[in-house]
Protein backbone atom coordinates (compact mmCIF):
# COMPACT_ATOMS: atom_id res chain seq x y z
CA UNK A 1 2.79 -13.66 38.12
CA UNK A 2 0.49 -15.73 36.19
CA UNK A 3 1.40 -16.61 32.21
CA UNK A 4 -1.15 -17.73 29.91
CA UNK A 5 -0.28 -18.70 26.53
CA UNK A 6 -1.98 -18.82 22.94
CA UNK A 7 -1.54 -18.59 19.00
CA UNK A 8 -2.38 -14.62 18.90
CA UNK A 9 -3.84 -11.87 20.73
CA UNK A 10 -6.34 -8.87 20.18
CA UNK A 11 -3.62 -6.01 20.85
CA UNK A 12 -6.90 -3.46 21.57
CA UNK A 13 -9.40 -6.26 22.98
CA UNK A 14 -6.54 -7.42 25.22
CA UNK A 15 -7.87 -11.11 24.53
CA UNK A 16 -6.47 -14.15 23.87
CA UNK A 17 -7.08 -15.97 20.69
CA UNK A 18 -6.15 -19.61 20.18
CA UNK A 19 -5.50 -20.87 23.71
CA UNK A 20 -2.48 -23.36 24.15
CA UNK A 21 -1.65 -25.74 26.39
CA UNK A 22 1.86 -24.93 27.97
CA UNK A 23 3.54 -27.83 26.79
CA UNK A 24 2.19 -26.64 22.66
CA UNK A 25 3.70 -23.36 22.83
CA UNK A 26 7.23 -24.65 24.32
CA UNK A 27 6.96 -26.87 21.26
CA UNK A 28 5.78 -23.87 18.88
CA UNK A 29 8.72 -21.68 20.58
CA UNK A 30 11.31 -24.91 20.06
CA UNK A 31 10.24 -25.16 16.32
CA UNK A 32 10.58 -21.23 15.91
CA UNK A 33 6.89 -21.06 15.07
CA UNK A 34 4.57 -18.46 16.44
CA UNK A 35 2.75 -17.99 20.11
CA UNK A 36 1.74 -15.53 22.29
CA UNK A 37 2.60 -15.27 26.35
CA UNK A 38 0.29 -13.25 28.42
CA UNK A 39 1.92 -12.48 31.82
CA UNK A 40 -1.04 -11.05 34.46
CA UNK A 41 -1.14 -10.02 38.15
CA UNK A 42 -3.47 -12.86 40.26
CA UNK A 43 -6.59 -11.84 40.61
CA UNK A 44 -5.95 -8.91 37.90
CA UNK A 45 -8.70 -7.78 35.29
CA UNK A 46 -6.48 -7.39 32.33
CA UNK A 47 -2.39 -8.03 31.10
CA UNK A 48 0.05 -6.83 32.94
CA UNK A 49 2.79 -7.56 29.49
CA UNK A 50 2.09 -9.60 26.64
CA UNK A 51 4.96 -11.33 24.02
CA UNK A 52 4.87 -11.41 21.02
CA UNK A 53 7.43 -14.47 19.65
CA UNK A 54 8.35 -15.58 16.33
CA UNK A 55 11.53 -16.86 15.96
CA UNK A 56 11.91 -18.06 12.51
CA UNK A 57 11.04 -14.35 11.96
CA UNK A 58 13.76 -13.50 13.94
CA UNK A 59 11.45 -11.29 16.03
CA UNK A 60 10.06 -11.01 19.59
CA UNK A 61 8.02 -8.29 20.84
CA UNK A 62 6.40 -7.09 24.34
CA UNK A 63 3.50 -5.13 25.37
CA UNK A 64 3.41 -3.49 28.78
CA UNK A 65 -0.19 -2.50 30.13
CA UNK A 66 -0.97 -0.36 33.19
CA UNK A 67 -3.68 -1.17 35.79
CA UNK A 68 -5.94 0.60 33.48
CA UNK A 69 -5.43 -1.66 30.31
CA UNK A 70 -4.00 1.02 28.53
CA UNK A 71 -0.62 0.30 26.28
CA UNK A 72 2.36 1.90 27.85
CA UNK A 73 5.23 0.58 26.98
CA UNK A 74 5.90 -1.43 23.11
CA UNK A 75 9.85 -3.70 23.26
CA UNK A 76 10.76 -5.18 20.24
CA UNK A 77 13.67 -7.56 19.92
CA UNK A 78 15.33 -9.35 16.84
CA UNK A 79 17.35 -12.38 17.13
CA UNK A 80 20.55 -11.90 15.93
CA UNK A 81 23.99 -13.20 15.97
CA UNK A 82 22.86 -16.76 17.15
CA UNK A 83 21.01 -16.65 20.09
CA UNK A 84 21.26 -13.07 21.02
CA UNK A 85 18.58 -11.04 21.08
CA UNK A 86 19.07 -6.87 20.00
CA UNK A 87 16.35 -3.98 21.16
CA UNK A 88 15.22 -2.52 18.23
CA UNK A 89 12.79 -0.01 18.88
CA UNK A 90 11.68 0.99 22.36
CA UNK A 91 7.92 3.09 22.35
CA UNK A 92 6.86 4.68 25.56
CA UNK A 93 3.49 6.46 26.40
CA UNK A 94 3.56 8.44 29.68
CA UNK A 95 -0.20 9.30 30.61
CA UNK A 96 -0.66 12.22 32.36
CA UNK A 97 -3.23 10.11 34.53
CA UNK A 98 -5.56 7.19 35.07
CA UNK A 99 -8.09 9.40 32.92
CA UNK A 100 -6.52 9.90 29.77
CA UNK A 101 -7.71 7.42 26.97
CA UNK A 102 -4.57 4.99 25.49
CA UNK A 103 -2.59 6.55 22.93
CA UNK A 104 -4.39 9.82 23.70
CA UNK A 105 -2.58 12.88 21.05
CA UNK A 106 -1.79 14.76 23.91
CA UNK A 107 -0.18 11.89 25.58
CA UNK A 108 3.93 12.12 25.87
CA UNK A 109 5.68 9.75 23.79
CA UNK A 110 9.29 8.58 23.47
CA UNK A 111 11.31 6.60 20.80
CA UNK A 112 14.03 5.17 20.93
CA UNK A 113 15.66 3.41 17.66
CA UNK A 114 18.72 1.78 18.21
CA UNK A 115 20.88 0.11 15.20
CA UNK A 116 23.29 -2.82 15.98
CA UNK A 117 26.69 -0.60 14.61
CA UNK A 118 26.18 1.81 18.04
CA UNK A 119 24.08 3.96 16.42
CA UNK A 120 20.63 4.98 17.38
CA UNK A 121 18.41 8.04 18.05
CA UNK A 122 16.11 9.12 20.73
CA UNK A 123 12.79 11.05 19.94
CA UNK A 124 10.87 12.98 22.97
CA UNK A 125 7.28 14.48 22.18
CA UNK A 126 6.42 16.22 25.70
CA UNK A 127 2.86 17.19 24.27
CA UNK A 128 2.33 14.11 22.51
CA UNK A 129 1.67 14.50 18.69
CA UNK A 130 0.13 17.70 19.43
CA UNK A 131 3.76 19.10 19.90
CA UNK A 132 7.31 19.52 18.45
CA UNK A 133 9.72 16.45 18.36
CA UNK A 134 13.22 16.72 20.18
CA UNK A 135 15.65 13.85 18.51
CA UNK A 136 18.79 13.25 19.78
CA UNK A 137 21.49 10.51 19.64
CA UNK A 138 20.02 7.68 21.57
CA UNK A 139 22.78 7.12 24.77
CA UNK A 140 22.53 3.55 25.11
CA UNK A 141 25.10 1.35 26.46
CA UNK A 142 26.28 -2.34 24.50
CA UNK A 143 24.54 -4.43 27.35
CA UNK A 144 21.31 -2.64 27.29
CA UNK A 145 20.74 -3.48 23.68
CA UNK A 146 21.37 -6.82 24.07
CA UNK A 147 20.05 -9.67 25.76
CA UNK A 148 20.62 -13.39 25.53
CA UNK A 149 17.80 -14.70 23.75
CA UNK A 150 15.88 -16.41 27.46
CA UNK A 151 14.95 -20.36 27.56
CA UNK A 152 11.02 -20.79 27.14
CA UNK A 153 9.54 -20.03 30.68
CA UNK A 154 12.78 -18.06 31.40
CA UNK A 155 11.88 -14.75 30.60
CA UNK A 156 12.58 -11.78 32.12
CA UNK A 157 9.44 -8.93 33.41
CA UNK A 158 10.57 -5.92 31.39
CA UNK A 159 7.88 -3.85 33.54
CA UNK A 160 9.01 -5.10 36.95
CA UNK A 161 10.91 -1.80 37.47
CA UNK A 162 7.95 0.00 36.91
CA UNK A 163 5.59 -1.56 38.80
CA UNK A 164 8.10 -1.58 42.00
CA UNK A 165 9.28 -5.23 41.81
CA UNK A 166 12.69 -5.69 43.35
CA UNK A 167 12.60 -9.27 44.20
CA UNK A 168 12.60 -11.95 41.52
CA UNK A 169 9.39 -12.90 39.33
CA UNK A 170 8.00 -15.84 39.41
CA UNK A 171 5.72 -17.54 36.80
CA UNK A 172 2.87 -20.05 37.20
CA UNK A 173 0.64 -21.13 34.75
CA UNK A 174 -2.95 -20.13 35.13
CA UNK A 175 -6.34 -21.21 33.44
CA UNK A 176 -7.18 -19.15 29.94
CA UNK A 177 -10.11 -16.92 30.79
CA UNK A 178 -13.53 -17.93 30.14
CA UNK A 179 -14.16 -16.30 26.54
CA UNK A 180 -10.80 -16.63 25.78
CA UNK A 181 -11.32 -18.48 22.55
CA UNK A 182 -12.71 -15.76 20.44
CA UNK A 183 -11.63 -14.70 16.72
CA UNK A 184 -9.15 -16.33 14.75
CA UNK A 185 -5.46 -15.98 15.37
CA UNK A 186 -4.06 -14.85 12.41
CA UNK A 187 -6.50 -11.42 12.24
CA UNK A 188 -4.81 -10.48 15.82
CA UNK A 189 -0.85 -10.49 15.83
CA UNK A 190 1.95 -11.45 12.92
CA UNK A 191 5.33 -10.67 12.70
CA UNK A 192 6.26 -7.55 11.09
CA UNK A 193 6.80 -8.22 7.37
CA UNK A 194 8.95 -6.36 4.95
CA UNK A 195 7.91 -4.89 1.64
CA UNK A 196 7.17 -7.09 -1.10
CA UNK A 197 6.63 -5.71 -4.74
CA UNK A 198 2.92 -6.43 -5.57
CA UNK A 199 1.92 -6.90 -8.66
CA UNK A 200 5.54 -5.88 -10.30
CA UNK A 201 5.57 -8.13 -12.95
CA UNK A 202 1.44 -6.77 -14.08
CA UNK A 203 3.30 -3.19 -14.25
CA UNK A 204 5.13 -4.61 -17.32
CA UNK A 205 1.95 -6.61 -18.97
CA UNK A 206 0.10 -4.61 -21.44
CA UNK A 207 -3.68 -5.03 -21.19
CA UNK A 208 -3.85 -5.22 -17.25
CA UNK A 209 -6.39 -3.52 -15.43
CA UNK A 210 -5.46 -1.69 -12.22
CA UNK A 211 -6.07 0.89 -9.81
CA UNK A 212 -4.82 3.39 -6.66
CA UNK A 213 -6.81 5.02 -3.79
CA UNK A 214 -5.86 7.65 -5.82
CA UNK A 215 -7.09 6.69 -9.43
CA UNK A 216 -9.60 3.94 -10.42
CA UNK A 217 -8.62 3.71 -13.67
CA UNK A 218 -5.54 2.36 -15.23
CA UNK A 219 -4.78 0.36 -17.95
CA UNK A 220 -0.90 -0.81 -18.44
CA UNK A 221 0.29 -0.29 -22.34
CA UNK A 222 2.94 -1.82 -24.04
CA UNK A 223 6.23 -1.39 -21.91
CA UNK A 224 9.12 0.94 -23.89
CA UNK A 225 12.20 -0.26 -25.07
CA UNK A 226 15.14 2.19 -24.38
CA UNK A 227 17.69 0.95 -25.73
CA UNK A 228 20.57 -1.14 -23.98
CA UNK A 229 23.26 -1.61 -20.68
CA UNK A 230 26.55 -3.17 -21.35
CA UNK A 231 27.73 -4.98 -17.89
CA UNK A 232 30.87 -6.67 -19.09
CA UNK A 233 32.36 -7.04 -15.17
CA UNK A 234 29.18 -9.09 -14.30
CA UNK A 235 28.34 -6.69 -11.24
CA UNK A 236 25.01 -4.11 -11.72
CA UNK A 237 25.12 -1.14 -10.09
CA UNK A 238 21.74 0.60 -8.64
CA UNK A 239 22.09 4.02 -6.82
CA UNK A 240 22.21 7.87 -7.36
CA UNK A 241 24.86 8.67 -10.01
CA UNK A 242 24.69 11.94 -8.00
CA UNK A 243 25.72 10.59 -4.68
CA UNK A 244 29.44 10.55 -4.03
CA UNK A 245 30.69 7.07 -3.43
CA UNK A 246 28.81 3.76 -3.52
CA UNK A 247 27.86 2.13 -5.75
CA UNK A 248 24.67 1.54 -3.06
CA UNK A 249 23.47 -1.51 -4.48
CA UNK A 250 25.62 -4.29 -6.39
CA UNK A 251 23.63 -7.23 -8.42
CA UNK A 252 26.03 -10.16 -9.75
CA UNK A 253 24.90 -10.83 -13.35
CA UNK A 254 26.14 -12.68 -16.19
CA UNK A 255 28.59 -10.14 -17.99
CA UNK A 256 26.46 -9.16 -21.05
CA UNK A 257 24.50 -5.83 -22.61
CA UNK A 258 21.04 -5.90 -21.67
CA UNK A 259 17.32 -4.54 -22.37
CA UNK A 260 16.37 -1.46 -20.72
CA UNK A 261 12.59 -1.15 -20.46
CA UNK A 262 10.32 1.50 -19.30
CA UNK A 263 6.50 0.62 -17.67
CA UNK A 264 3.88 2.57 -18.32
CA UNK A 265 -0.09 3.18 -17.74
CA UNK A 266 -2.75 4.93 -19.33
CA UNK A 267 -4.60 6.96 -16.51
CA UNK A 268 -8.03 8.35 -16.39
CA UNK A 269 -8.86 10.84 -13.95
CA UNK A 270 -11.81 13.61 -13.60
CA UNK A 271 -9.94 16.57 -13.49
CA UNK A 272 -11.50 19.64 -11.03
CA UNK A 273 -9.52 22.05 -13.78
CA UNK A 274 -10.75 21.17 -17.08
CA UNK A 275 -13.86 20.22 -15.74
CA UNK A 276 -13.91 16.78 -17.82
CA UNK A 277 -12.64 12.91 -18.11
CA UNK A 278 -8.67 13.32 -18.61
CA UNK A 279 -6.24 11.09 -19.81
CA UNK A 280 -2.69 11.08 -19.66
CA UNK A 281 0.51 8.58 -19.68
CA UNK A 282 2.39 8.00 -16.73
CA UNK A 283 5.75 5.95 -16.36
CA UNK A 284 5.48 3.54 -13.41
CA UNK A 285 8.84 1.73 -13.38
CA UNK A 286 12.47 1.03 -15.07
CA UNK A 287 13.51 -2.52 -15.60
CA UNK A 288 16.64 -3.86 -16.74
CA UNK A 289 15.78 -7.52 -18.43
CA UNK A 290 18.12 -10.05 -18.61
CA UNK A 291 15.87 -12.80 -19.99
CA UNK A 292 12.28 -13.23 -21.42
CA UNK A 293 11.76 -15.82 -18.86
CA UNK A 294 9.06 -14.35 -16.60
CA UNK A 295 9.63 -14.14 -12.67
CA UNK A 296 8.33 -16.38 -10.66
CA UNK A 297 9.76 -14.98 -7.33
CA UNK A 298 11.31 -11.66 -6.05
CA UNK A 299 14.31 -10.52 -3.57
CA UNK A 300 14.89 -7.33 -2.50
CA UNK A 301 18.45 -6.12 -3.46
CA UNK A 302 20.30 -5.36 -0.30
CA UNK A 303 23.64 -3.42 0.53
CA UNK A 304 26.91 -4.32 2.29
CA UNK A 305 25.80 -3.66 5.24
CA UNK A 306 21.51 -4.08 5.24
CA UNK A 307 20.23 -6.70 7.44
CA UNK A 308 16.68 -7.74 6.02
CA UNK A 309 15.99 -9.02 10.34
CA UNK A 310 15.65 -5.50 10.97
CA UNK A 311 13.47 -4.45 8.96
CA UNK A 312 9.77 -3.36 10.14
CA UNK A 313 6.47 -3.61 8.75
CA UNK A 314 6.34 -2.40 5.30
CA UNK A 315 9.89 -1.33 5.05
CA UNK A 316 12.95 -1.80 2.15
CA UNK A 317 15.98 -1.08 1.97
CA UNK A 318 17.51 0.51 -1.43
CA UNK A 319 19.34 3.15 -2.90
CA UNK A 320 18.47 7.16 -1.64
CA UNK A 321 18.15 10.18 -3.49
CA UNK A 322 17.56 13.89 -3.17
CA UNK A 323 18.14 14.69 -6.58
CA UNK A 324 15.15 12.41 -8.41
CA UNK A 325 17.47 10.32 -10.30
CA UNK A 326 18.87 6.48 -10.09
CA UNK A 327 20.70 4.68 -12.45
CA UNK A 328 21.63 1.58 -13.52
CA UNK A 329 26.17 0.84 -14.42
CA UNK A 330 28.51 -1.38 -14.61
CA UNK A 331 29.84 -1.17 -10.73
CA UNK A 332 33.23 -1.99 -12.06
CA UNK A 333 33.38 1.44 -13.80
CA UNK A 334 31.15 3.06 -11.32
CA UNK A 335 33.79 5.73 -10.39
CA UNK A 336 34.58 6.80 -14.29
CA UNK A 337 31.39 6.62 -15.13
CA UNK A 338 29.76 8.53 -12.83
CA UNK A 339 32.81 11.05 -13.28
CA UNK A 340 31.34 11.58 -16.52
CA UNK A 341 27.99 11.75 -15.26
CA UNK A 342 28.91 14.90 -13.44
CA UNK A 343 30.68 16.23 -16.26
CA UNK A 344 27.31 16.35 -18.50
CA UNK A 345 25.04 17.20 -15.64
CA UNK A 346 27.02 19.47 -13.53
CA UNK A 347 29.91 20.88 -15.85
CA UNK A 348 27.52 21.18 -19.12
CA UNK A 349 30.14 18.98 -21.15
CA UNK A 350 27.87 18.14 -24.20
CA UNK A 351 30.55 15.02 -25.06
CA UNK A 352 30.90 13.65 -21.88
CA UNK A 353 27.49 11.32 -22.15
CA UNK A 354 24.37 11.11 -24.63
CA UNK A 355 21.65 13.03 -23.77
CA UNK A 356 18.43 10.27 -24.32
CA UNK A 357 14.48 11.43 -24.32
CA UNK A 358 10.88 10.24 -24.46
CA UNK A 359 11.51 8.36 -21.28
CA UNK A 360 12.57 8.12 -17.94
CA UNK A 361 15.68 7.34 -18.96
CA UNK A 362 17.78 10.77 -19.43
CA UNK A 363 21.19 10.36 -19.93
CA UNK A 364 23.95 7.52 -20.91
CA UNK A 365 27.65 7.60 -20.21
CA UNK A 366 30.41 5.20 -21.13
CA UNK A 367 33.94 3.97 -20.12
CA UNK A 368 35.95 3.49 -23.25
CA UNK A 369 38.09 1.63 -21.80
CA UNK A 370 35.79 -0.91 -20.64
CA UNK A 371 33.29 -0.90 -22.87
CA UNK A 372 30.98 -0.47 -19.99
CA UNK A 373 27.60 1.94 -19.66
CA UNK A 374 26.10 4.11 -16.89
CA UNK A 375 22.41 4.65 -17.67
CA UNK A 376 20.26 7.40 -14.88
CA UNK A 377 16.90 7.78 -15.35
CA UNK A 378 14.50 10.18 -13.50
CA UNK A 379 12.77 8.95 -10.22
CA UNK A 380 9.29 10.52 -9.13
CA UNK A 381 10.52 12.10 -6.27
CA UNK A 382 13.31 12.54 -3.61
CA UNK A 383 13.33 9.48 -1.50
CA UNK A 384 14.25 5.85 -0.81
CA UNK A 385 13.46 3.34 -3.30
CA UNK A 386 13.65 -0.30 -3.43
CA UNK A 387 15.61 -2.56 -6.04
CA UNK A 388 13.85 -5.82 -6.98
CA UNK A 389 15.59 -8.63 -8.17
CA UNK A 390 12.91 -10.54 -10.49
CA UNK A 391 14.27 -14.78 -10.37
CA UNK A 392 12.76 -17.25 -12.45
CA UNK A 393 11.55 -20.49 -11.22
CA UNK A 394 15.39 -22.22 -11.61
CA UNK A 395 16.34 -19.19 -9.53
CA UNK A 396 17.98 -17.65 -12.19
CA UNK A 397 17.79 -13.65 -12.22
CA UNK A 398 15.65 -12.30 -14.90
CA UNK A 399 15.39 -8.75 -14.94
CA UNK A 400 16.11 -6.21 -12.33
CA UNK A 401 13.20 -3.25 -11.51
CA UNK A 402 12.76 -0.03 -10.24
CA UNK A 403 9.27 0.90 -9.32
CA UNK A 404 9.28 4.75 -9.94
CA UNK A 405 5.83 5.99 -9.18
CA UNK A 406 4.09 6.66 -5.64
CA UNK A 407 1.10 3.25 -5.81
CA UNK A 408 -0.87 3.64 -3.34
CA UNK A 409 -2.90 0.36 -2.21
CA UNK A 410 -2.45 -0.82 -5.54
CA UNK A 411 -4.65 -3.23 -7.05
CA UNK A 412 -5.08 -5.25 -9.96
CA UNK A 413 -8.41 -6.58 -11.41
């Protein structure tokens, strides 16, 4: 086989962008930085599997083509525990023939998703999107998600099998294609990234202009002050107050009562009902502030057992919900307070916890005993949702957010 490498490459142009020298990209893998490796029959038209490595980003992926340069097959590693390397996601595409355009709807897919505690699943659409899903638990064995991570040049064919290669591979290096040098690398191929929180900090600053694909006019007001949280253990608590167990997520603060706020925006819509220019007030996120230093940086709160290497494009971790509601405690208390949660909510006990209103803040408990406060407030939905930890520029945490609202492609101007 013949391996041509490069900074990036046009996934749907199948072309490489940023052509480098073989001795460059052993250097770029060395350093951890990013490259490309295009592996090709002699005398081929097109890829025969194309990597994808990053490994400061703790991330390698592969691309398997057929003889008709359409996608079949999508690999993708993380580097974990040292120098081993665990398959994350596996994506397969089984055209029906040589005729049937790349990632055709009709085209039979497979998923597998494999997590590195043994669990996994394994999704099979037989008529493509166009049909029903079968998932089932993914039967993988320990040494087919793993691999060690190979030495540069070392790597092994994952579509050998397929293309009825029993003997071993061999690489040479070959000459980059004429027109090989087209576009600029970073438009073509970058590690996935997880979610940041855009523009958190302008969802608390009155005065700011933004919008949504969904409304082009917003204007944040004056965030709402709603009261306090007493933390005297010096460990926040972010999850469901309805969820047994948990706490979900823990935060270590300095023991202390603290600022709730509440975010808000003026929206203006045309409404189809009233026939007119409407305006309303929506709530767009709950913070709890430690400081009024501003942050100049922002984590993403993780659990015991999250691993921020895993995550894919776009994707968070945080705290779940089918019941619309978080809530911020002391997790030191969690288990009385949250006892007396479910005594207001559940049992109707009208002195178990204060009933709060004119925000999305609903209801605060406390533990006598410790002095120590369980606040919920109402999400916008049933669903996943992040927990931002807000630092300033000493590294210090500031203030801890929620965002609450669905922002789609949100911008601010």
């Amino acid at each position: 086989m013949e391996i041509v490498y490069g900074e990036g490459w046009d996934l749907a142009a199948r072309t490489l962008l940023g052509p480098l020298a073989p001795e460059a990209a052993s250097a770029r893998d060395e350093a951890g930085r990013p490259y490309v490796a295009v592996c090709r029959v002699p005398g081929g038209d097109g890829p025969a599997e194309v990597r994808l490595v990053s490994w400061r980003d703790h991330y390698a992926g592969v691309w398997v083509y057929d003889e008709q340069g359409r996608r079949t097959q999508r690999i993708e590693l993380r580097l974990l525990d040292g120098d081993r390397l665990f398959r994350r996601e596996t994506d397969s595409w089984l055209y029906a023939g040589p005729d049937m355009p790349e990632f055709d709807r009709a085209c039979p897919r497979e998923t597998v998703w494999l997590l590195p505690d043994g669990r996994g699943s394994n999704s099979w659409q037989p008529k493509g999107e166009e049909g029903s899903t079968l998932t089932t638990t993914a039967d993988v064995s320990e040494e087919q998600r793993w691999m060690d991570r190979p030495a540069f040049g070392d790597w092994p064919l994952f579509s050998a099998q397929r293309r009825g290669l029993t003997g071993p591979v061999v690489f040479h290096d070959a000459d980059v294609p004429e027109g090989g040098a087209v576009g600029r690398p970073e438009d073509a191929w970058r590690p996935p990234r997880p979610a940041r929180p855009d523009h958190l900090e302008a969802l608390f600053r009155p005065g700011t202009r933004m919008s949504t694909s969904h409304f082009s006019d917003m204007t944040v007001l004056e965030p709402r002050r709603c009261g306090t949280l007493r933390i005297p253990s010096g460990v926040l608590a972010v999850d469901c107050p309805f969820d047994d167990g948990g706490p979900r997520i823990t935060v270590a603060v300095p023991p202390g009562a603290y600022a709730l706020e509440e975010a808000r925006v003026s929206v203006g819509y045309d409404c189809e009902w009233t026939g007119g220019w409407v305006t309303r007030t929506d709530a767009t996120a709950v913070r709890l502030r430690l400081s009024d230093t501003p942050a100049a940086s922002w984590d993403m709160a993780l659990g015991e057992d999250d691993d921020i290497r895993l995550l894919g494009e776009d994707e968070a971790y945080g705290f779940a919900t089918d019941a619309a509601t978080g809530c911020f405690a002391d997790a030191a208390a969690w288990e009385p307070l949250r006892g007396l949660f479910e005594r207001t909510q559940i049992h109707n006990d009208p002195y178990a916890g204060e009933h709060l209103s004119d925000s999305m803040y609903i209801l605060r408990t406390t533990d006598q005993a410790t002095a120590a406060d369980l606040v919920a407030f109402a999400t916008c939905g049933d669903r996943t949702y992040p927990v931002w930890v807000g630092r300033s520029e000493a590294g210090e945490i500031v203030c801890v957010d929620v965002v609450l609202d669905y922002l789609p492609d949100l911008k601010v101007h």
